[in-house]
N, C-alpha and C. Protein backbone atom coordinates (compact mmCIF):
# COMPACT_ATOMS: atom_id res chain seq x y z
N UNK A 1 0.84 -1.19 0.00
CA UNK A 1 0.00 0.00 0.00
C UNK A 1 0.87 1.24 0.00
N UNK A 2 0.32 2.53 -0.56
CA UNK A 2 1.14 3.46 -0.39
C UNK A 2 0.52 4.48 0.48
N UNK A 3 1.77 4.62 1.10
CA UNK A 3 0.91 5.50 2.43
C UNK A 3 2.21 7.09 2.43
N UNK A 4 1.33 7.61 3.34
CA UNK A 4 2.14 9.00 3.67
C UNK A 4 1.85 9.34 5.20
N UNK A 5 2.86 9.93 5.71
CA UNK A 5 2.86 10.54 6.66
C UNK A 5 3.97 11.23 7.34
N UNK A 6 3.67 12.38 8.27
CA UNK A 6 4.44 13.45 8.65
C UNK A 6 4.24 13.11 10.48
N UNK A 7 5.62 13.13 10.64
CA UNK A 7 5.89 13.16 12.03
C UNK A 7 6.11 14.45 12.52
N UNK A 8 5.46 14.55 13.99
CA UNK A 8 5.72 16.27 13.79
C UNK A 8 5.46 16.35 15.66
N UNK A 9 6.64 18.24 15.74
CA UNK A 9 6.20 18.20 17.37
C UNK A 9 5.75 20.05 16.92
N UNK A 10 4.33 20.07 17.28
CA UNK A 10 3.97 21.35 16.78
C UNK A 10 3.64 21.96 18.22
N UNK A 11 3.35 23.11 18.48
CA UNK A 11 3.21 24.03 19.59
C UNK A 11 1.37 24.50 19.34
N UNK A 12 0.89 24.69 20.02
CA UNK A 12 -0.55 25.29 20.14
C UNK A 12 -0.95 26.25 19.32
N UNK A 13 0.16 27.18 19.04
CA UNK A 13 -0.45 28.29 17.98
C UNK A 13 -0.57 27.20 17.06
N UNK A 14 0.68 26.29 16.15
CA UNK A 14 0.64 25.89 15.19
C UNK A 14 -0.35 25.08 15.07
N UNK A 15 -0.75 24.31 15.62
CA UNK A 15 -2.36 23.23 15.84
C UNK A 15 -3.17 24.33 15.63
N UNK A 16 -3.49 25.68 16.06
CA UNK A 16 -4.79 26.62 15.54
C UNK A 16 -4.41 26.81 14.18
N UNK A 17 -3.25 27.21 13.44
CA UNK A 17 -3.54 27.48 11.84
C UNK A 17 -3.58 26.22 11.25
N UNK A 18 -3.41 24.77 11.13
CA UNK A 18 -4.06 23.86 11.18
C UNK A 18 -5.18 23.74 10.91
N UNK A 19 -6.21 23.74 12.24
CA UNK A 19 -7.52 23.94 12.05
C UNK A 19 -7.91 24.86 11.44
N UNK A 20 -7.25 25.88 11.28
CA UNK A 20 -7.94 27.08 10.18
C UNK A 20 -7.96 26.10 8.75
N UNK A 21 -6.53 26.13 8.23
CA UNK A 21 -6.49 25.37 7.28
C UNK A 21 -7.59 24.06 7.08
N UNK A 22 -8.15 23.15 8.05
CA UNK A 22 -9.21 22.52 7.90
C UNK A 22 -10.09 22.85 7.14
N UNK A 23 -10.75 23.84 8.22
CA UNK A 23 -12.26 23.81 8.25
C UNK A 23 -12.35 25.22 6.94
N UNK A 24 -10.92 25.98 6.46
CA UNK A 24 -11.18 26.61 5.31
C UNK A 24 -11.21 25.68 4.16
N UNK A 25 -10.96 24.68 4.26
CA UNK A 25 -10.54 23.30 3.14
C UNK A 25 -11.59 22.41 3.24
N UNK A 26 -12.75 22.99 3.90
CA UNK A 26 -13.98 21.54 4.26
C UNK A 26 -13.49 20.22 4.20
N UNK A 27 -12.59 20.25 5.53
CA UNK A 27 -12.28 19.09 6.31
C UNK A 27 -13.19 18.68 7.44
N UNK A 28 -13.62 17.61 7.71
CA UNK A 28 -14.06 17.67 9.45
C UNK A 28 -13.25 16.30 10.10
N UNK A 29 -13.02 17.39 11.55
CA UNK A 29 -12.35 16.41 12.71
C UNK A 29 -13.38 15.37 13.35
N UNK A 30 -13.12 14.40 13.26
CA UNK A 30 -13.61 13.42 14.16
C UNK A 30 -13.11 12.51 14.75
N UNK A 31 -13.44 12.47 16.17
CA UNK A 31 -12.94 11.86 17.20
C UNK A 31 -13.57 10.23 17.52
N UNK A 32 -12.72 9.25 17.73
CA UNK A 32 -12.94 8.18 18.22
C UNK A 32 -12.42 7.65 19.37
N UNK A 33 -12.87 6.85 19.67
CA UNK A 33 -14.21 6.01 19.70
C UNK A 33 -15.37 6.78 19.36
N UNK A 34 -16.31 6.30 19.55
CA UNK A 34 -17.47 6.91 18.97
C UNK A 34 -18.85 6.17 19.70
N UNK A 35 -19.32 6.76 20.63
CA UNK A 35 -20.44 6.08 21.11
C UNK A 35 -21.80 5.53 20.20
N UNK A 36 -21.96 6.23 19.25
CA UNK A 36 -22.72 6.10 17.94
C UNK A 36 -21.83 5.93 16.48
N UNK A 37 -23.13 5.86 15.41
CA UNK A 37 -22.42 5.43 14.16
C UNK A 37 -22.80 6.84 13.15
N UNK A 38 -23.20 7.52 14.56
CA UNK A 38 -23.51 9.18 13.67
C UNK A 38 -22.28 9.94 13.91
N UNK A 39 -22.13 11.07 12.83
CA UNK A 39 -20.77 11.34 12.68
C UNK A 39 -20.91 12.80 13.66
N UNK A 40 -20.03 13.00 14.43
CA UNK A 40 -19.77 14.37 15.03
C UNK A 40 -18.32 15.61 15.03
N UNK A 41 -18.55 16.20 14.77
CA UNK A 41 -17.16 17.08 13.97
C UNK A 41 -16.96 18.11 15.05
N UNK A 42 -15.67 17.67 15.35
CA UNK A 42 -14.96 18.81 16.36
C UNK A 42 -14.54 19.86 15.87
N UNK A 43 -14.02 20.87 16.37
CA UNK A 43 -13.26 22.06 16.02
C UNK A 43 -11.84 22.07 16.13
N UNK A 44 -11.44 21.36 16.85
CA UNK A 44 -9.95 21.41 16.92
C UNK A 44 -9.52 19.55 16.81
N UNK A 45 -8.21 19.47 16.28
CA UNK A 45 -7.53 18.47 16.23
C UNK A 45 -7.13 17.73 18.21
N UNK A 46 -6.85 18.56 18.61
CA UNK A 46 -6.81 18.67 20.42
C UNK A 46 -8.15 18.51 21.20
N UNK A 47 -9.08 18.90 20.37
CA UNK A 47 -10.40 18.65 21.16
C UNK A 47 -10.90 17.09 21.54
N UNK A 48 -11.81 16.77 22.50
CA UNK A 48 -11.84 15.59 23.00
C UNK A 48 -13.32 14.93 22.58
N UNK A 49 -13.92 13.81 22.03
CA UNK A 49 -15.27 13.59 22.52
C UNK A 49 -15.76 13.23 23.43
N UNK A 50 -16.25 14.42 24.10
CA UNK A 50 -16.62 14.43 25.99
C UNK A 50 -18.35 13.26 26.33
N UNK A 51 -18.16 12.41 24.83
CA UNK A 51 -19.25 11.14 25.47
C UNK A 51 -18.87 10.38 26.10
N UNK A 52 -17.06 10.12 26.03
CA UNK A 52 -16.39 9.08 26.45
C UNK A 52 -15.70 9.34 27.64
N UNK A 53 -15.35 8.51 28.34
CA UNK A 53 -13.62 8.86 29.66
C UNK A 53 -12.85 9.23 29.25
N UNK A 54 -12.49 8.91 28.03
CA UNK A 54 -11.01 8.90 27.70
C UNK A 54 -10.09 10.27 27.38
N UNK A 55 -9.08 9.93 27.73
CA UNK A 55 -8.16 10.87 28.00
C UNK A 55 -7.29 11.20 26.94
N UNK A 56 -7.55 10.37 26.06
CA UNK A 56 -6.53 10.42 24.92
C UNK A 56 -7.71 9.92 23.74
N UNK A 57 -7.32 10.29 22.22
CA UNK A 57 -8.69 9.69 21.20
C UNK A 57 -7.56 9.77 19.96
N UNK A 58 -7.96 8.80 19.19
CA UNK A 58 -7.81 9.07 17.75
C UNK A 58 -8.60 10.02 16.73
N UNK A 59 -7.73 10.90 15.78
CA UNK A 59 -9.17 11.89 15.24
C UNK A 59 -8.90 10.87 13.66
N UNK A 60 -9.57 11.66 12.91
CA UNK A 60 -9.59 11.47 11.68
C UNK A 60 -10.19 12.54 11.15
N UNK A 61 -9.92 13.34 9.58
CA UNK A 61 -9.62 14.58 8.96
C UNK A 61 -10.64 13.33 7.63
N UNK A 62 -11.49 14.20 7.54
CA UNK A 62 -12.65 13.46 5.98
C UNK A 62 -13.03 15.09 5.54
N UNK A 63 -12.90 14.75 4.57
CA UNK A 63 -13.38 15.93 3.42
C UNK A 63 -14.88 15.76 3.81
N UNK A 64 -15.64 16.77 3.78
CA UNK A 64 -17.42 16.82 4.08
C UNK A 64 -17.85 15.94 3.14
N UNK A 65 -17.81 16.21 1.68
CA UNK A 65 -18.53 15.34 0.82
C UNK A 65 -17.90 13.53 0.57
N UNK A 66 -17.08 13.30 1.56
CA UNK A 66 -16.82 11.88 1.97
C UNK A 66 -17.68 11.11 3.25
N UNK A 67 -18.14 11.90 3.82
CA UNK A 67 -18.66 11.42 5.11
C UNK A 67 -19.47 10.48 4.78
N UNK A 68 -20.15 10.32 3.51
CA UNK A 68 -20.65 8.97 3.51
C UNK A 68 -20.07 7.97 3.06
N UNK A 69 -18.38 7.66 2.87
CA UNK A 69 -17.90 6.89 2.22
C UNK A 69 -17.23 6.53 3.64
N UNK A 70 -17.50 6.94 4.87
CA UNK A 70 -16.58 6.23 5.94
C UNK A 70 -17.11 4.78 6.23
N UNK A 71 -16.33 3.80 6.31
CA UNK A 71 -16.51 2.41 6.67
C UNK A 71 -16.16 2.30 8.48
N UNK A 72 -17.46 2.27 9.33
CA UNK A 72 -17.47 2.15 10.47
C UNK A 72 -18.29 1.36 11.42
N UNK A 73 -17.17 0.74 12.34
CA UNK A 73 -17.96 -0.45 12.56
C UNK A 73 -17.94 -0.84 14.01
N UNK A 74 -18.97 -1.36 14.51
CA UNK A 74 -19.14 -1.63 16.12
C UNK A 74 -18.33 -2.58 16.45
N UNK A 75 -17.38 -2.38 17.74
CA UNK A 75 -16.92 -3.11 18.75
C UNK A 75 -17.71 -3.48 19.95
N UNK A 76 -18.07 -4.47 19.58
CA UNK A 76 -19.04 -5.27 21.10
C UNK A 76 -18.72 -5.06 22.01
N UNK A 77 -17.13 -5.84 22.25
CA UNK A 77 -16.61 -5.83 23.47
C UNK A 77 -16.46 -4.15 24.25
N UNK A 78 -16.39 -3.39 23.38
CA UNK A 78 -15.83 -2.41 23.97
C UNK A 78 -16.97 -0.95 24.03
N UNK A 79 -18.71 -2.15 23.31
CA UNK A 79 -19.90 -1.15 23.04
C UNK A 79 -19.19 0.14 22.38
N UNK A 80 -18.32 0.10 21.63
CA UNK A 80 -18.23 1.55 20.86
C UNK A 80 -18.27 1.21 19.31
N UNK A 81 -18.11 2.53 18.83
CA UNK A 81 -17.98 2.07 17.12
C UNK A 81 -16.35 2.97 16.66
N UNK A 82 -16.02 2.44 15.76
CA UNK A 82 -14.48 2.99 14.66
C UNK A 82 -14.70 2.76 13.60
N UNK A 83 -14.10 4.11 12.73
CA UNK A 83 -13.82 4.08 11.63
C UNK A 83 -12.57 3.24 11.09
N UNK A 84 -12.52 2.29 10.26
CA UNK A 84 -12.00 1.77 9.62
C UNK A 84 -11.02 2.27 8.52
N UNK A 85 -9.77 2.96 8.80
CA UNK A 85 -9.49 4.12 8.63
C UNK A 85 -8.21 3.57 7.44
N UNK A 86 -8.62 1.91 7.22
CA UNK A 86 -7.97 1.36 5.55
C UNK A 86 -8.26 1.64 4.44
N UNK A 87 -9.64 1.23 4.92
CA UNK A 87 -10.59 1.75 3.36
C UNK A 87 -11.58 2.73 3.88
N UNK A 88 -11.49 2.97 4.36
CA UNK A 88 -12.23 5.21 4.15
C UNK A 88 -11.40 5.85 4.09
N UNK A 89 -11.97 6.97 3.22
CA UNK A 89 -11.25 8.26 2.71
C UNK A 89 -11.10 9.16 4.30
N UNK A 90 -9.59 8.72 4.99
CA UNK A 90 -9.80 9.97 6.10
C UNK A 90 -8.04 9.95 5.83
N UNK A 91 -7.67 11.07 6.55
CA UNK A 91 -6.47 11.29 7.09
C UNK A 91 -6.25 10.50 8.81
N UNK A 92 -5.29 10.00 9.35
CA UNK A 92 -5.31 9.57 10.75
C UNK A 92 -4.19 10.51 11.62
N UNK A 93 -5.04 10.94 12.56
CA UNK A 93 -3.92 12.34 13.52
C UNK A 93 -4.18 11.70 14.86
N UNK A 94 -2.54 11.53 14.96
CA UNK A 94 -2.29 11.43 16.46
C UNK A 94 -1.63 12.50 17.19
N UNK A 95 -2.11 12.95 18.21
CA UNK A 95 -1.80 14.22 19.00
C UNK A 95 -2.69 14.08 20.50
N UNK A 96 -1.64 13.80 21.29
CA UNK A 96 -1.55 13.70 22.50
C UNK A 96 -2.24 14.75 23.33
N UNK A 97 -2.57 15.24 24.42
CA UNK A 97 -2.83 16.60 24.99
C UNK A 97 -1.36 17.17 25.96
N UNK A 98 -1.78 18.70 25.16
CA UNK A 98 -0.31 18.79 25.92
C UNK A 98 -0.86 20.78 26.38
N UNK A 99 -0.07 20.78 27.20
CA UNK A 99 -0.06 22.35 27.65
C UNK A 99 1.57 23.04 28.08
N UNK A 100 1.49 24.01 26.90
CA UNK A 100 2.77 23.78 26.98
C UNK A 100 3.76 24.97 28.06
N UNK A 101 2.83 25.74 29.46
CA UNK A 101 2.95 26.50 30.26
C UNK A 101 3.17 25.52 31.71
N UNK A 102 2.37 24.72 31.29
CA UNK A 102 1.98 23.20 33.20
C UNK A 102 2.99 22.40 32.34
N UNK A 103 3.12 21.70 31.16
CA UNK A 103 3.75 20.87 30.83
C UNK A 103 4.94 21.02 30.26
N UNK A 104 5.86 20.52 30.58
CA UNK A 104 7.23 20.42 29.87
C UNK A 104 7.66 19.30 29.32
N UNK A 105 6.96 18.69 28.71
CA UNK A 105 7.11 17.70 27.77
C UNK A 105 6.12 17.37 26.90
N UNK A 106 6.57 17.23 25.27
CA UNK A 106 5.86 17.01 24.12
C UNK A 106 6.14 15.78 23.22
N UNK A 107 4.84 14.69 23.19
CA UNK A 107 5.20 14.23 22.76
C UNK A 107 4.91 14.03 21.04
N UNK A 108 5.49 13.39 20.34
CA UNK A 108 5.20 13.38 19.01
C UNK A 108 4.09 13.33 18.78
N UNK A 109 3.63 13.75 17.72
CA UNK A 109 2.18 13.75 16.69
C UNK A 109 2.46 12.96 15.43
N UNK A 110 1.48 12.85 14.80
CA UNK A 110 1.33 12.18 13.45
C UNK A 110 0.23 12.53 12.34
N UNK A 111 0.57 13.15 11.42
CA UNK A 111 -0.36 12.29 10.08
C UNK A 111 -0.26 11.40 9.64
N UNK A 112 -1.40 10.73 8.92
CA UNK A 112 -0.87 9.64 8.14
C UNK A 112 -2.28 8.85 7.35
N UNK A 113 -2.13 8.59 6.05
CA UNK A 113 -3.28 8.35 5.32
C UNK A 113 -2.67 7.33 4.18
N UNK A 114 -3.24 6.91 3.65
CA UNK A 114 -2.92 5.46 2.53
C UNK A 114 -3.56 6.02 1.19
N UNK A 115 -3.24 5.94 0.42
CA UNK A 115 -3.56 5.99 -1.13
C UNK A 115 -4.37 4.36 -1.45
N UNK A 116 -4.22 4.02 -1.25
CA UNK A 116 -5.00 2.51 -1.52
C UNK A 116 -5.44 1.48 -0.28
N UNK A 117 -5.63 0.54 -0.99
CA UNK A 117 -6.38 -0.38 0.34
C UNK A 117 -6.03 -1.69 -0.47
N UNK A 118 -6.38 -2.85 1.17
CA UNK A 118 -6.82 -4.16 0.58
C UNK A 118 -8.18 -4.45 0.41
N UNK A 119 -9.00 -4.61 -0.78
CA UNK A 119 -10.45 -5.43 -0.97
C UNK A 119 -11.09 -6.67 -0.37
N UNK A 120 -12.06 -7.35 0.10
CA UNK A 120 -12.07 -8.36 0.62
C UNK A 120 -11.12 -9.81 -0.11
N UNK A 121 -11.03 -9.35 -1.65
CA UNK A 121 -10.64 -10.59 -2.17
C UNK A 121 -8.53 -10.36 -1.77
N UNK A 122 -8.02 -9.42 -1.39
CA UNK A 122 -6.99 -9.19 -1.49
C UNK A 122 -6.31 -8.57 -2.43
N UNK A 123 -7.19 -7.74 -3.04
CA UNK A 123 -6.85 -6.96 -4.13
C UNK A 123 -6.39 -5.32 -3.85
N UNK A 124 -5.41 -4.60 -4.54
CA UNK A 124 -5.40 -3.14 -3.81
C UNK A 124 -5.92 -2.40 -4.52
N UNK A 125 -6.56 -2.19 -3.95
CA UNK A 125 -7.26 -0.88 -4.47
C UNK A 125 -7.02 0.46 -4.08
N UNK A 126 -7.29 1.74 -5.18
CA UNK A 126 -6.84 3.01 -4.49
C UNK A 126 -8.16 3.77 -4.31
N UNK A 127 -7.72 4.30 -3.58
CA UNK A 127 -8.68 5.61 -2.94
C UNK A 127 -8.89 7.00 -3.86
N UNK A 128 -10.05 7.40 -3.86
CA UNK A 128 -10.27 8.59 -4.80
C UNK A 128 -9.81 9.28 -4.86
N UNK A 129 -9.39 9.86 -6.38
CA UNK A 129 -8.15 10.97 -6.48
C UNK A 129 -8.82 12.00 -6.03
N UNK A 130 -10.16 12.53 -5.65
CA UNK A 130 -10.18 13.94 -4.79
C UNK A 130 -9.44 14.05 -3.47
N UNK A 131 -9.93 12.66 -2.89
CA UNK A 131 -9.35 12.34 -1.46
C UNK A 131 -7.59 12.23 -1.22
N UNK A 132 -7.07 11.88 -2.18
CA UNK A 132 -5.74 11.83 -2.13
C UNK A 132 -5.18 12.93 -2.83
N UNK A 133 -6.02 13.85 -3.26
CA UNK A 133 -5.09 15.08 -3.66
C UNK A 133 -5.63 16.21 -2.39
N UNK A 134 -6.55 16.00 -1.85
CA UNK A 134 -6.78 16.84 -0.89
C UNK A 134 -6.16 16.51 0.55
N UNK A 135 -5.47 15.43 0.46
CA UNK A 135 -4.97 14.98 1.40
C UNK A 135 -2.81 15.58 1.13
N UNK A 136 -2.86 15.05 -0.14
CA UNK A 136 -1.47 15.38 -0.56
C UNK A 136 -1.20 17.11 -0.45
N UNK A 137 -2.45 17.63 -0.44
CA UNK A 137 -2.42 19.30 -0.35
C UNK A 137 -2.09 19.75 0.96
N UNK A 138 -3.11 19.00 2.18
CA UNK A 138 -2.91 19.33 3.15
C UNK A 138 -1.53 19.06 3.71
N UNK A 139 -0.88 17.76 3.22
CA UNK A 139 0.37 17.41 4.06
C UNK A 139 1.48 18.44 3.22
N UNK A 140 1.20 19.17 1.79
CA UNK A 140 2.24 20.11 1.14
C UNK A 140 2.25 21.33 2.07
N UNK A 141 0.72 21.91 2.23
CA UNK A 141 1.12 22.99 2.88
C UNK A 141 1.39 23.08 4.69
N UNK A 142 1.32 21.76 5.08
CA UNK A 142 2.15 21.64 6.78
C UNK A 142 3.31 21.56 6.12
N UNK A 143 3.88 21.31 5.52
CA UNK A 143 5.77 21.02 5.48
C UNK A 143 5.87 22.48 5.04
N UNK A 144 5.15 23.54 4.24
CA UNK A 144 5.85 24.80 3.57
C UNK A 144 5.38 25.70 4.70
N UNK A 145 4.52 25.69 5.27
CA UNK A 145 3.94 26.38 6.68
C UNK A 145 4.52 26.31 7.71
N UNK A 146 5.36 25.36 8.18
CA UNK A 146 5.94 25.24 9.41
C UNK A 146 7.34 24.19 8.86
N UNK A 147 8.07 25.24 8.53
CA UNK A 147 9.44 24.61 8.13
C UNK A 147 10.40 23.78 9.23
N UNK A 148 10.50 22.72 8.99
CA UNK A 148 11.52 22.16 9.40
C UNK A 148 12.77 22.82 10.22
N UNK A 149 13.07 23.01 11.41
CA UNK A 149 14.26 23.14 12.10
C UNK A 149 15.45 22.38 11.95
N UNK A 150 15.37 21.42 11.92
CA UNK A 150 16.00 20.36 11.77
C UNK A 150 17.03 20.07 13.09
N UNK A 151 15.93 20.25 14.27
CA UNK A 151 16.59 19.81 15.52
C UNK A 151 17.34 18.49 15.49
N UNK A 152 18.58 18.89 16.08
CA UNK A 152 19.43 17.90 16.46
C UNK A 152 18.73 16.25 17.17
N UNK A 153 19.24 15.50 16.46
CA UNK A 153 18.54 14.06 16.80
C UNK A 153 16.98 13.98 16.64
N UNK A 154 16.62 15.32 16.16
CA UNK A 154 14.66 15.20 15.62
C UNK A 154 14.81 15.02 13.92
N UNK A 155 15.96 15.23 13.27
CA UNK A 155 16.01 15.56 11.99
C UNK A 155 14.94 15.01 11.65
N UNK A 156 14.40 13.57 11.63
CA UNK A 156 13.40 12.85 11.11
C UNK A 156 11.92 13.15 11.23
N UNK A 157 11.95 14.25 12.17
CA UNK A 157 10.45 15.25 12.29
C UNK A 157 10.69 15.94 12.22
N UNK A 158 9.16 16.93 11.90
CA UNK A 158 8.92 18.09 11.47
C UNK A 158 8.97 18.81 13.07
N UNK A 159 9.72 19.53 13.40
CA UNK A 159 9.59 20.49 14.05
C UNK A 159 9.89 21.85 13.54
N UNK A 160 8.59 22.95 14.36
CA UNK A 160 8.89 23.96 14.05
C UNK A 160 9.53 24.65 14.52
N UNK A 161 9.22 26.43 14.20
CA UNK A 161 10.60 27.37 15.37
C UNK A 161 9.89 27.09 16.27
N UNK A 162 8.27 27.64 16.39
CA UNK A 162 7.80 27.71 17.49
C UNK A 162 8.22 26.53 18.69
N UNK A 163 8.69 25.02 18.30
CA UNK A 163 8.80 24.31 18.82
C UNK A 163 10.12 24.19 19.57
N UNK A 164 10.82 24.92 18.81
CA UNK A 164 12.20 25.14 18.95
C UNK A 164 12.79 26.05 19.95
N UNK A 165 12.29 27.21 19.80
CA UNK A 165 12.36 28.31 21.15
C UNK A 165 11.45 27.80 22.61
N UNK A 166 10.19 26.91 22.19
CA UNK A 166 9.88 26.40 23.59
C UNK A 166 11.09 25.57 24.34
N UNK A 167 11.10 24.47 23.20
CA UNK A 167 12.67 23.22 23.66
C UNK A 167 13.76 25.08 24.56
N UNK A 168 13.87 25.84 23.42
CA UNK A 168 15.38 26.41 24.28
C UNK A 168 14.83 26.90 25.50
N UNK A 169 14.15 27.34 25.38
CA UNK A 169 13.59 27.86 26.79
C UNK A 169 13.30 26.20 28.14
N UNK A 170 13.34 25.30 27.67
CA UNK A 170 13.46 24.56 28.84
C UNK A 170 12.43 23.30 28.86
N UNK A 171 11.51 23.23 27.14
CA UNK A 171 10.99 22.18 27.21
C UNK A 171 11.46 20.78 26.49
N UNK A 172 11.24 19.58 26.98
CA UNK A 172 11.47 18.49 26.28
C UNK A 172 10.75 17.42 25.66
N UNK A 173 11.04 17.20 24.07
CA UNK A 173 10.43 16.15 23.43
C UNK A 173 10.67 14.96 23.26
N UNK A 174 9.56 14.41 23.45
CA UNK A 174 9.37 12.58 23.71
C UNK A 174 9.20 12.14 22.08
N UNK A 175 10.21 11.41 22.00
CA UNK A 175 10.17 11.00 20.81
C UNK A 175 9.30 9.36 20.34
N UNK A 176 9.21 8.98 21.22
CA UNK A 176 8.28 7.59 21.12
C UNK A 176 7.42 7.22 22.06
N UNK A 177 6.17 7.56 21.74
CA UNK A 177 5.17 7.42 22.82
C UNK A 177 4.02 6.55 22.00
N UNK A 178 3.14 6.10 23.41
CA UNK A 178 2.84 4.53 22.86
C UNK A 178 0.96 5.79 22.95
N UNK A 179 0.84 5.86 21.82
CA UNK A 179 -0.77 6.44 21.19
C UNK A 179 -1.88 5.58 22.06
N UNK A 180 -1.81 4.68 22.25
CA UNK A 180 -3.15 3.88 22.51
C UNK A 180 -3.47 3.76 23.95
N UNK A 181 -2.25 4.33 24.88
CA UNK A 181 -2.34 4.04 26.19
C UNK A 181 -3.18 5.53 26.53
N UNK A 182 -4.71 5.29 27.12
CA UNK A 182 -5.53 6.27 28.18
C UNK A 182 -4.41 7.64 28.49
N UNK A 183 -3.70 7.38 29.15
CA UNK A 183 -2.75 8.22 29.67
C UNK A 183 -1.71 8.74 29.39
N UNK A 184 -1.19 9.90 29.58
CA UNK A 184 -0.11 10.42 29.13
C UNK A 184 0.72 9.97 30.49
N UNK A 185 0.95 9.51 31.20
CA UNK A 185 1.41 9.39 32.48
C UNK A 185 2.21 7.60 32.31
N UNK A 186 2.28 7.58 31.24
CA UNK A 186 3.05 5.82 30.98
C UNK A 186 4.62 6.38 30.86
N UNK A 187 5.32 6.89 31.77
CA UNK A 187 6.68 7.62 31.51
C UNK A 187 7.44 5.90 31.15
N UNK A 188 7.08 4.99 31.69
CA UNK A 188 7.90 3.91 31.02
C UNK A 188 7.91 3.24 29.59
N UNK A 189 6.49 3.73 29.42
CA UNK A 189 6.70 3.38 27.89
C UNK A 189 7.15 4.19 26.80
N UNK A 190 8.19 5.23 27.27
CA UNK A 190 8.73 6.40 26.22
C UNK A 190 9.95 6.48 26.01
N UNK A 191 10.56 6.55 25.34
CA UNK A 191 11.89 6.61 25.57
C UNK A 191 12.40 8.63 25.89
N UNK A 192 12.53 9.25 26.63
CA UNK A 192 13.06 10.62 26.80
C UNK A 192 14.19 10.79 25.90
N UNK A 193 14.29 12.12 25.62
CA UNK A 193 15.38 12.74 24.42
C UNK A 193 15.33 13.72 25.43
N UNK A 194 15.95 14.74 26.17
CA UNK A 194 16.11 15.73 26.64
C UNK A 194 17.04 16.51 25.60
N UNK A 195 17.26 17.55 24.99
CA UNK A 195 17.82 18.47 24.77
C UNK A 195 17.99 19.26 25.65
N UNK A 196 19.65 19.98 25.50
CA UNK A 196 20.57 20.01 26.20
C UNK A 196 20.88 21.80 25.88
């Protein structure tokens, strides 16, 4: 399959022009789990769906006139529903909650979306060229919008300045953090990078 994605440690302003960029691009955020199989659209990539406990969510980024092409499906065990985020047209964003005044540590984010899929028979199939050029747009203008620093031992992510003058001023980024755990509070499952 061909996939894309941008690793990235962005700062709070940069997550608001983001969402500008969204919702000027008729994108909508949606958050999972999902207590229903009706779709609900956040405002921010950071925002939470307050049906659930959880402390942490997966979003997903769908163009408006895709929302009926999402493939989503109930988990018994867990009474919730997910988007199936192989074969629907979404983008997948991971972004942790972070505050970056109480908190001094950030951990990585993610885009990441597939150009194709597997079919039931095992066949690949690709995803609609609106969806993958509106997707290839959005990930062009995060890399020309928030240029690369090219922090020492981050080379391989996108960090910005903004991210960069927080680090000098005294904050530190977590370079491998485990997405699926409830909590940001798993300090053992991360490996720390302190910059120096």
């Amino acid at each position: 399959m061909k996939t894309n994605q941008i690793n990235f440690f962005l700062m709070p302003e940069d997550i608001n022009e983001i969402n500008h960029y969204l919702h000027s691009n008729d994108f909508l955020i949606i958050s999972q789990p999902m207590t229903s199989n009706s779709i609900v659209s956040l405002n921010s990539i950071t925002e939470f769906n307050n049906d659930l406990e959880i402390k942490f969510s997966k979003k997903f980024l769908v163009l408006k006139q895709d929302i009926n092409k999402l493939n989503i499906k109930f988990i018994k065990e867990q009474n919730y529903y997910l988007i199936n985020e192989f074969n629907s047209p979404c983008i997948e964003v991971l972004f942790s909650p972070f505050n970056k005044d109480s908190n001094k540590k950030l951990n990585r984010g993610r885009f990441f979306f597939s150009k194709s899929f597997y079919d039931s028979e095992k066949n690949i199939q690709n995803k609609e060229d609106s969806f993958v050029n509106a997707s290839l747009a959005f990930f062009k203008w995060v890399k020309k919008n928030f240029k690369n620093v090219k922090l020492k031992g981050f080379e391989d992510f996108l960090v910005s300045q903004r991210t960069l003058d927080w680090v000098n001023s005294g904050g530190m980024l977590l370079e491998n953090y485990n997405f699926y755990k409830s909590s940001i509070d798993s300090q053992n499952l991360i490996k720390q990078k302190a910059i120096a």
